[in-house]
C-alpha atoms as a PDB file:
ATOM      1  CA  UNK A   1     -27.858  12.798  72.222  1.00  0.00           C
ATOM      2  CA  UNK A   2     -29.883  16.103  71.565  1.00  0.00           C
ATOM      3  CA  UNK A   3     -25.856  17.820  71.551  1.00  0.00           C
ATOM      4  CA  UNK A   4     -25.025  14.934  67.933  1.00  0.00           C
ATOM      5  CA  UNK A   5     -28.589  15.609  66.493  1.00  0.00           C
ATOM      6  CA  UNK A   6     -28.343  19.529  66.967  1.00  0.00           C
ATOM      7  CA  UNK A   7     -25.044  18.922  65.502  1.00  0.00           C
ATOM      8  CA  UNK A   8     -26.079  17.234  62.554  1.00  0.00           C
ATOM      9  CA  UNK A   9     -28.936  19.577  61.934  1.00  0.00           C
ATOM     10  CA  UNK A  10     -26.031  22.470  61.573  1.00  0.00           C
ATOM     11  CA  UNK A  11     -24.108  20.355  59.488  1.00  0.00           C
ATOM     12  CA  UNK A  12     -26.820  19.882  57.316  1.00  0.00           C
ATOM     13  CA  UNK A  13     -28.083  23.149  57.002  1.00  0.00           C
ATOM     14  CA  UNK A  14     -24.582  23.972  55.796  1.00  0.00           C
ATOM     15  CA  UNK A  15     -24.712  25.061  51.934  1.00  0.00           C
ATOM     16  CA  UNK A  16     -23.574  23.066  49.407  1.00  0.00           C
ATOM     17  CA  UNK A  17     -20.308  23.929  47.277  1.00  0.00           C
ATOM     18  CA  UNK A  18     -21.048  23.977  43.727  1.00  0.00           C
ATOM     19  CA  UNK A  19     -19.585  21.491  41.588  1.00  0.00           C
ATOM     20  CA  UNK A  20     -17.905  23.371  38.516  1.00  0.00           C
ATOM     21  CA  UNK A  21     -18.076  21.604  35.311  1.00  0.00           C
ATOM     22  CA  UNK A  22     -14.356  20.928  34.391  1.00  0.00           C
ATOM     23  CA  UNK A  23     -15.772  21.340  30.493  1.00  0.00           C
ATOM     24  CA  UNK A  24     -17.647  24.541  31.084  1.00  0.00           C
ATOM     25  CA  UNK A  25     -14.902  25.819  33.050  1.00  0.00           C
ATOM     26  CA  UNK A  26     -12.352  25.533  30.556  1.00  0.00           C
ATOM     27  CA  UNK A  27     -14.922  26.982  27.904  1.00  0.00           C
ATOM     28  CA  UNK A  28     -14.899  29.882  29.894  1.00  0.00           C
ATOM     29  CA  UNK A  29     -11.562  30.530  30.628  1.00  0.00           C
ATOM     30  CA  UNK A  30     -10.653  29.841  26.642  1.00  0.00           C
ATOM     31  CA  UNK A  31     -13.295  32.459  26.293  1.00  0.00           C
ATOM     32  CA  UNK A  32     -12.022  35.198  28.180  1.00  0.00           C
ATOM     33  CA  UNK A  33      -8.248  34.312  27.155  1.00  0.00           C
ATOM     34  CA  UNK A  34      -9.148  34.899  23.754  1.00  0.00           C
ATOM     35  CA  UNK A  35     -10.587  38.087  24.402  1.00  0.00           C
ATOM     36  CA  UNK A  36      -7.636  38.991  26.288  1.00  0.00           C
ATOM     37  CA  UNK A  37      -5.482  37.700  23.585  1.00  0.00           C
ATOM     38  CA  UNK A  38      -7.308  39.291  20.678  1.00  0.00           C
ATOM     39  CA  UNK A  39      -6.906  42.714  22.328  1.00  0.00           C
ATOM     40  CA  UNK A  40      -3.075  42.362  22.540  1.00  0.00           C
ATOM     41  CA  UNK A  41      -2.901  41.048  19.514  1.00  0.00           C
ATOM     42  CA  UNK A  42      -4.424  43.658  17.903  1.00  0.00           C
ATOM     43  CA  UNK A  43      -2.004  46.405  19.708  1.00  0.00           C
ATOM     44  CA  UNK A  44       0.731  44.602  18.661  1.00  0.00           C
ATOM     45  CA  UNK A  45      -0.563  45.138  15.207  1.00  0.00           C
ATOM     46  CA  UNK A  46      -1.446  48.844  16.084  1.00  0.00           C
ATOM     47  CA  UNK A  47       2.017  49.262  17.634  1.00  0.00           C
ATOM     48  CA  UNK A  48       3.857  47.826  14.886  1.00  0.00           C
ATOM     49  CA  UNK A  49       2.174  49.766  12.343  1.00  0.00           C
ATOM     50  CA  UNK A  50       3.041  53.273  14.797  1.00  0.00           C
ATOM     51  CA  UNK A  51       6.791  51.405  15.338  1.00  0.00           C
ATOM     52  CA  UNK A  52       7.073  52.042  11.531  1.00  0.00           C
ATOM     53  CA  UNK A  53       5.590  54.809  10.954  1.00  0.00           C
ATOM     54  CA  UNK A  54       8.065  56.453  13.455  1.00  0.00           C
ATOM     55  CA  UNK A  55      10.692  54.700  12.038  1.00  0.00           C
ATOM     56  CA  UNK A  56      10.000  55.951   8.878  1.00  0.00           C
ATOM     57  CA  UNK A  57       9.850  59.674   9.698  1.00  0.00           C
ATOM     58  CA  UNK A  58      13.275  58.837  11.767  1.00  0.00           C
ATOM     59  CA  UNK A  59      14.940  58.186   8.301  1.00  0.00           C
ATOM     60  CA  UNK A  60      13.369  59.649   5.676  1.00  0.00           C
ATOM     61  CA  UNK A  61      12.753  63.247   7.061  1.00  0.00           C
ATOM     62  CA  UNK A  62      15.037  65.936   7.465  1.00  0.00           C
ATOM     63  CA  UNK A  63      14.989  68.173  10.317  1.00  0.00           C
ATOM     64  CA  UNK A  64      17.138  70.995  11.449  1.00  0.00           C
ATOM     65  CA  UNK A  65      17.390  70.563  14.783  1.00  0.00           C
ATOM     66  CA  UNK A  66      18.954  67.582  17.088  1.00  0.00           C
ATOM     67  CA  UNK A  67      16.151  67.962  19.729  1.00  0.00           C
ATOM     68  CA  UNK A  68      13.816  66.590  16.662  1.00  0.00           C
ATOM     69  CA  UNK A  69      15.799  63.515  16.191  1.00  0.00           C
ATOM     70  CA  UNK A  70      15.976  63.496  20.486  1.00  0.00           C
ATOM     71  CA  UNK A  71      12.427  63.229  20.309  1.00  0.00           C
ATOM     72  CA  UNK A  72      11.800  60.612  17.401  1.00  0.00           C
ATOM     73  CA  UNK A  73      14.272  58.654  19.309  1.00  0.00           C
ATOM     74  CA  UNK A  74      13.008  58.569  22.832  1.00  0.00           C
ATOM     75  CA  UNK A  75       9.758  58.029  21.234  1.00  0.00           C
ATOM     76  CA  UNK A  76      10.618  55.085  19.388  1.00  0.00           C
ATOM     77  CA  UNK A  77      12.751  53.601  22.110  1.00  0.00           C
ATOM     78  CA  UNK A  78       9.559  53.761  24.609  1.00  0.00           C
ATOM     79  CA  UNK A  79       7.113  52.195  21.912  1.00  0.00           C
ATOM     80  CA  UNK A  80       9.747  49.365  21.377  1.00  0.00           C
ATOM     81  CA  UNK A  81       9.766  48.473  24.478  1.00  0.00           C
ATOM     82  CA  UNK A  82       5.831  48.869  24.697  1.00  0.00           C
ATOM     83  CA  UNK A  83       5.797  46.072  22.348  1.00  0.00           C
ATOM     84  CA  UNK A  84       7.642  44.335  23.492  1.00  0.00           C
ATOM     85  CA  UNK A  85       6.296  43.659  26.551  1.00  0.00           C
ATOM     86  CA  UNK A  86       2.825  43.514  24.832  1.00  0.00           C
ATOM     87  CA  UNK A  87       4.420  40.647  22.717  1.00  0.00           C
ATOM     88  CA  UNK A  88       5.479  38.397  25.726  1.00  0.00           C
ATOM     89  CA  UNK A  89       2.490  38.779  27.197  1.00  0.00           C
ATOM     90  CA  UNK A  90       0.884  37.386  24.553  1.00  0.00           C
ATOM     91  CA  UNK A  91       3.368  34.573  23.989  1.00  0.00           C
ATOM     92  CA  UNK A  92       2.474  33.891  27.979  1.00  0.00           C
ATOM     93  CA  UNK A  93      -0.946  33.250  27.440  1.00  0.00           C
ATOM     94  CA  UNK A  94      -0.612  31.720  24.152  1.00  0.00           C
ATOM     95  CA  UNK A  95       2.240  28.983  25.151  1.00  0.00           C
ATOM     96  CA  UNK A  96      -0.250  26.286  26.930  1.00  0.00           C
ATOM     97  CA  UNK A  97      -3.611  24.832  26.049  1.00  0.00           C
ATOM     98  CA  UNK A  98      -5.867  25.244  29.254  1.00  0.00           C
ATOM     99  CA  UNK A  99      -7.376  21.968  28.817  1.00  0.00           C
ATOM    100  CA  UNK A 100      -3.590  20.399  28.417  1.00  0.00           C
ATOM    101  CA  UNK A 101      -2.853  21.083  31.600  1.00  0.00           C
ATOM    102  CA  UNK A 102      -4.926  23.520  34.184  1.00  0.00           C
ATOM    103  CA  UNK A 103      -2.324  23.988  36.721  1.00  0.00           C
ATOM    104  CA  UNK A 104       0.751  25.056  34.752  1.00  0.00           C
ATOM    105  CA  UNK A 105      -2.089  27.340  32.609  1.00  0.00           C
ATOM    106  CA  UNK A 106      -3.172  28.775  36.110  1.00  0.00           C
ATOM    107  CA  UNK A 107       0.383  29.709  36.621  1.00  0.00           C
ATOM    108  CA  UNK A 108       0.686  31.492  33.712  1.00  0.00           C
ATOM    109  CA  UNK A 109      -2.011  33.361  33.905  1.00  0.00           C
ATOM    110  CA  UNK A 110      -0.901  34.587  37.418  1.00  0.00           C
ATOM    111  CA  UNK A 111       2.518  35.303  35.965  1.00  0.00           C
ATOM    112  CA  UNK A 112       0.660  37.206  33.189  1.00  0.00           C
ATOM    113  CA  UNK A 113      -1.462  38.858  35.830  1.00  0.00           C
ATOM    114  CA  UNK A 114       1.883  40.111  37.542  1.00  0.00           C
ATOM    115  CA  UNK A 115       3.323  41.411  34.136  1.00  0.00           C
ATOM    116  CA  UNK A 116       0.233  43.454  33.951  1.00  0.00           C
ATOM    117  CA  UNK A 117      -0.196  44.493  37.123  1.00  0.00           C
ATOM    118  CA  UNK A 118       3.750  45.944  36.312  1.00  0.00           C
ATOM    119  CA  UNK A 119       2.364  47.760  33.053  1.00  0.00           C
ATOM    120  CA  UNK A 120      -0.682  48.965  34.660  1.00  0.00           C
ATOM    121  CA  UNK A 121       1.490  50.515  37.454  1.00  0.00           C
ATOM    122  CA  UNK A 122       4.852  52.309  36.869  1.00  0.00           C
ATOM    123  CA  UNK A 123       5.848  51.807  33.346  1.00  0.00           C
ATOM    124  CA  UNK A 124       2.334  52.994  32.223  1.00  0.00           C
ATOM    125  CA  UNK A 125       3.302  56.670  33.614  1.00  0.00           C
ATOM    126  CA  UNK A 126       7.148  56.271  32.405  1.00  0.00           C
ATOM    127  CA  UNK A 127       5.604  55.724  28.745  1.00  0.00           C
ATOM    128  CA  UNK A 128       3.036  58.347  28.960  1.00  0.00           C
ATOM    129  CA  UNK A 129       5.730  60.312  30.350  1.00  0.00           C
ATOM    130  CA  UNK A 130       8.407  59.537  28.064  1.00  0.00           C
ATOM    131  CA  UNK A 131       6.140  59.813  24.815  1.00  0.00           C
ATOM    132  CA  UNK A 132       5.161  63.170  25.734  1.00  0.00           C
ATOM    133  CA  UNK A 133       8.724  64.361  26.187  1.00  0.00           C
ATOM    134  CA  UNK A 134       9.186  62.817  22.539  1.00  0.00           C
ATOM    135  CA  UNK A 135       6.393  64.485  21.096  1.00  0.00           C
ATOM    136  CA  UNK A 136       6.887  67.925  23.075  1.00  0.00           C
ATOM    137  CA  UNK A 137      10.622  68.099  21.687  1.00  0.00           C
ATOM    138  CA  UNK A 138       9.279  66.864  17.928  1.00  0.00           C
ATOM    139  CA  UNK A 139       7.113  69.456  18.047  1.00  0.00           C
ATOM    140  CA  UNK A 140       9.222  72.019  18.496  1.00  0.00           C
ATOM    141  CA  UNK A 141      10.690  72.040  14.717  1.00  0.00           C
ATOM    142  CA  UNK A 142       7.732  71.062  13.243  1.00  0.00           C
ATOM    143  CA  UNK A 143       5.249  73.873  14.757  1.00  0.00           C
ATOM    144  CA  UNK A 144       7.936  76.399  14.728  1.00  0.00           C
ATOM    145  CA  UNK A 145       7.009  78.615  11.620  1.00  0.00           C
ATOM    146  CA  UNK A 146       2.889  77.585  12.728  1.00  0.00           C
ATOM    147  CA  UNK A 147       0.813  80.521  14.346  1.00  0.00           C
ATOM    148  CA  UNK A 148       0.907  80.965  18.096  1.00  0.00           C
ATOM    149  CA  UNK A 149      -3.029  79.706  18.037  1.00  0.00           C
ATOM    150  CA  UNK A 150      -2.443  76.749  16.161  1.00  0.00           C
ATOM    151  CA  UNK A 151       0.553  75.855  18.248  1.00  0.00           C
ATOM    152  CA  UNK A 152      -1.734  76.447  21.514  1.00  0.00           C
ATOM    153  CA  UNK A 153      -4.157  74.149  19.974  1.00  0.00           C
ATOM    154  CA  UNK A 154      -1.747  71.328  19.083  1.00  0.00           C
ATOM    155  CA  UNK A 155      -0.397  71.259  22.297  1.00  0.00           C
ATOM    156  CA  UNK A 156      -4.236  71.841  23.990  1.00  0.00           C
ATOM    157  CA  UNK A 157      -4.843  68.535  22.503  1.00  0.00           C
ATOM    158  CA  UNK A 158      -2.033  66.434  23.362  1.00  0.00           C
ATOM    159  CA  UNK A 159      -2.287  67.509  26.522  1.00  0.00           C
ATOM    160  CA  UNK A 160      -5.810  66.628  26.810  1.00  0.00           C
ATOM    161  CA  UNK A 161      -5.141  63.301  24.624  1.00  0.00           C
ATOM    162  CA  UNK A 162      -2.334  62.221  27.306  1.00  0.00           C
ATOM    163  CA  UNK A 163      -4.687  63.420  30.436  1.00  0.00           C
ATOM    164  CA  UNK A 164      -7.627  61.146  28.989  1.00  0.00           C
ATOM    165  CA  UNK A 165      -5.173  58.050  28.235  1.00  0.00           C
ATOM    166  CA  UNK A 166      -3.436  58.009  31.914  1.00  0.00           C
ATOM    167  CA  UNK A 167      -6.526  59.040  33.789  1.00  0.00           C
ATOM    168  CA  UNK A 168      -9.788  58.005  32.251  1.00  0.00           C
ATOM    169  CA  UNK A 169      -8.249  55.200  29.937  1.00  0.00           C
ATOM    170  CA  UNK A 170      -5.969  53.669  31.606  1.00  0.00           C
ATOM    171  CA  UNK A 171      -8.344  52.548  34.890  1.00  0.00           C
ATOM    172  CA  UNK A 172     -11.334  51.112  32.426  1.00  0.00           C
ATOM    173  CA  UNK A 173      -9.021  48.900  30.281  1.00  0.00           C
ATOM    174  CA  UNK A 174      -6.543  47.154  32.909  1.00  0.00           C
ATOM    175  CA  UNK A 175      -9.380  47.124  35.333  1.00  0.00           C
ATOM    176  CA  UNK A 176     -11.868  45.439  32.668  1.00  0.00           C
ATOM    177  CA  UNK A 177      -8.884  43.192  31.963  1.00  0.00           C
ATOM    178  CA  UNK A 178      -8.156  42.786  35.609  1.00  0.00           C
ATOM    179  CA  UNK A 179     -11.574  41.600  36.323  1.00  0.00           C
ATOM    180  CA  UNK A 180     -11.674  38.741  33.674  1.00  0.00           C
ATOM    181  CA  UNK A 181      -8.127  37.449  34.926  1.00  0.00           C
ATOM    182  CA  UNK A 182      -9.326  37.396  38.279  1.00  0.00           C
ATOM    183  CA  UNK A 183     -12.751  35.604  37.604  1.00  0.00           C
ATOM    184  CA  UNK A 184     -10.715  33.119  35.258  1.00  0.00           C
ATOM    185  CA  UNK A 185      -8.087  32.307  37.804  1.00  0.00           C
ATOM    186  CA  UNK A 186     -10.473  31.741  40.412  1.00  0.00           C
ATOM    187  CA  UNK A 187     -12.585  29.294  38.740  1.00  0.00           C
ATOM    188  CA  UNK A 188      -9.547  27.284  37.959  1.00  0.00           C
ATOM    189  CA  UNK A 189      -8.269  27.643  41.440  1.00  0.00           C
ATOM    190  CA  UNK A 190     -12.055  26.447  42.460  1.00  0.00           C
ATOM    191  CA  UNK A 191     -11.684  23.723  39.845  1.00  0.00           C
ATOM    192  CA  UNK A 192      -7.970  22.779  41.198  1.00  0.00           C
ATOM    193  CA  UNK A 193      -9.648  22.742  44.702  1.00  0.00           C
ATOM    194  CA  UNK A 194     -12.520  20.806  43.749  1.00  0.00           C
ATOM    195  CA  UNK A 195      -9.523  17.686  42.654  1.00  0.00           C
ATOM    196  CA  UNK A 196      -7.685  18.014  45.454  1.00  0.00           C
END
């Protein structure tokens, strides 16, 4: 008898699980989505307004060398792509209402976690890598009549620029993003649980 009431005294002393409010939940999550949302929305703008820009210099300047048009090229090419990945992530988080349906929403949000986890990783260095090779072989036309000090400068500060984006940059932006997909996916997977 003293084995059952010792028994039921651990039991008892065991904490309770929270209860998640399936309304404050989804708040939440609708929250954070459109933060995430509004930030890829607004590079797609940024990107699109670069995309034409570069397009625009591609066709309506005239350089002497081919290693100029090389450059405009790869760096378009690498931006298009950007974007477009950019734009199907959005269209993944944007395709389903979370209140709709949780489960097919937590889905997507752990396929858009993988996409991201992708960008964040490998083709974040190929595009840093490949924009730089664009820029380094644009700039050789453009700064070739320039002074050696204001060629050292130019390329100072793109150097610097592309240091600060993949090392400094990068790690605070998908790692703030990271954070919010991971806190939103585990309260629905808590919520999911809690129906089960």
């Amino acid at each position: 008898m003293k084995d059952f009431e010792h028994l039921m005294s651990v039991w008892q002393e065991q904490p309770l699980h929270d209860r998640l409010s399936v309304d404050e939940v989804l708040k939440q999550v609708k929250k954070g989505i459109r933060d995430i949302t509004n930030q890829l929305y607004w590079g797609i703008v940024a990107m699109t307004g670069v995309l034409a820009l570069t397009f625009i210099i591609l066709f309506f300047f005239v350089f002497q060398s081919w290693l100029t048009y090389v450059g405009i090229i790869i760096m378009l090419i690498t931006m298009l792509l950007y974007a477009v990945m950019i734009i199907r992530n959005y269209r993944i988080l944007n395709k389903r209402d979370a209140t709709l349906n949780p489960t097919e929403y937590l889905q997507d949000l752990k396929e858009y976690q993988r996409n991201r986890a992708k960008i964040a990783g490998w083709f974040y260095y190929i595009y840093v890598l490949l924009i730089s090779l664009g820029l380094s072989l644009y700039f050789i036309e453009v700064l070739k009549g320039a002074s050696l000090l204001y060629k050292t400068a130019v390329y100072g500060l793109s150097v610097v620029w592309i240091l600060f984006l993949t090392f400094y940059y990068k790690k605070r932006i998908f790692r703030s993003e990271e954070e919010k997909l991971n806190l939103m996916i585990d309260r629905l997977e808590r919520l999911k649980r809690q129906f089960e």
